[in-house]
Protein backbone atom coordinates (compact mmCIF):
# COMPACT_ATOMS: atom_id res chain seq x y z
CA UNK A 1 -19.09 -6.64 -2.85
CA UNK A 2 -16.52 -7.55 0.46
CA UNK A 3 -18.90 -5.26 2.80
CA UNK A 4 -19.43 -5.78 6.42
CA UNK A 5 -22.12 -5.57 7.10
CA UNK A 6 -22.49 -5.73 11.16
CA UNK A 7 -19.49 -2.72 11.58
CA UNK A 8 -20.83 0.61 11.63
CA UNK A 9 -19.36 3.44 9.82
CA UNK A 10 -15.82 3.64 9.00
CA UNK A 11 -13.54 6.02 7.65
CA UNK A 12 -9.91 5.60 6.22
CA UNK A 13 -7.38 8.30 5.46
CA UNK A 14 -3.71 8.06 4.85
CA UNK A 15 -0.70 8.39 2.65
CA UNK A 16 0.99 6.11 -0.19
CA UNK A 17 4.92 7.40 -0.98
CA UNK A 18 6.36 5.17 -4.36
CA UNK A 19 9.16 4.91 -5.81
CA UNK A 20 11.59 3.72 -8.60
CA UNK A 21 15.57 3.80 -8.92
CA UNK A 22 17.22 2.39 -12.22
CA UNK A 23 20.11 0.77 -11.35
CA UNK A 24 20.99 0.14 -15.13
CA UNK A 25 19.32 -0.26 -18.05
CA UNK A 26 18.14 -3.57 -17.25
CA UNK A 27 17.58 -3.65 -13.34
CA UNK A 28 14.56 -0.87 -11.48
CA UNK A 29 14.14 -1.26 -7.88
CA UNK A 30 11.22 -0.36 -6.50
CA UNK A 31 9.36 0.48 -3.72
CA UNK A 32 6.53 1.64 -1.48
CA UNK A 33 5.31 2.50 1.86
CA UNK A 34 1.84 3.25 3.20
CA UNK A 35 -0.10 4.70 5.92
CA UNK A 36 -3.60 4.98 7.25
CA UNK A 37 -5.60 5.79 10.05
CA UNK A 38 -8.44 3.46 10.02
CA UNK A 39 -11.16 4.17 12.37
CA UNK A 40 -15.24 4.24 13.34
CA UNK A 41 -16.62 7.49 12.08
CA UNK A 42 -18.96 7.71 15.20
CA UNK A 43 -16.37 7.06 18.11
CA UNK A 44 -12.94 7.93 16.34
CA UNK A 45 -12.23 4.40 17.85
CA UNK A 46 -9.26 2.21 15.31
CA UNK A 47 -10.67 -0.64 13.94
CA UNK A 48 -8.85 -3.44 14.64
CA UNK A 49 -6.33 -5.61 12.62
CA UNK A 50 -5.85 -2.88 10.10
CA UNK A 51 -2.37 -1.94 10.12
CA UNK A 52 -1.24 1.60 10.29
CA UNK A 53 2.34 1.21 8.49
CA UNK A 54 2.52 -1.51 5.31
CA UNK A 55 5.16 -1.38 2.48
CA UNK A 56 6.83 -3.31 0.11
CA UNK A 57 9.84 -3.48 -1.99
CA UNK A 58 10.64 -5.00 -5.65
CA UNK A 59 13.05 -5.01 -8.45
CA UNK A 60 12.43 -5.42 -12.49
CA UNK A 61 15.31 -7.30 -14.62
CA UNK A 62 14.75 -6.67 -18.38
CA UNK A 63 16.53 -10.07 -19.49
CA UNK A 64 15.10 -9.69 -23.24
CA UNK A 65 14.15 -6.99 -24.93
CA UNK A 66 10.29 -6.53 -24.69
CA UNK A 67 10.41 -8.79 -21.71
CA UNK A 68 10.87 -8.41 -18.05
């Protein structure tokens, strides 16, 4: 499913780093980075709008217990 079909080859390889920091007992932060090196297999070329460097960052507020 999602393939493409008229790229050749590819091959991905990277790094994920996560991480969470209570604050309190009712507020987590969180938050993670990412990086790959996307590229053809046959020419070591990068594929093209594939970003090396993506992240994001969240936070979790327990309001009610069992909820969040």
């Amino acid at each position: 499913f999602g393939a493409w079909n008229n790229f050749p080859d590819t091959r991905r390889d990277g790094v994920t780093v996560a991480d969470v920091f209570t604050v309190n007992d009712k507020i987590k932060l969180n938050a993670q980075i990412n990086y790959v090196r996307a590229r053809f297999s046959a020419t070591d070329l990068l594929i093209p709008a594939v970003p090396a460097i993506t992240g994001n960052a969240g936070f979790d507020y327990q309001f009610k217990e069992d909820w969040a």
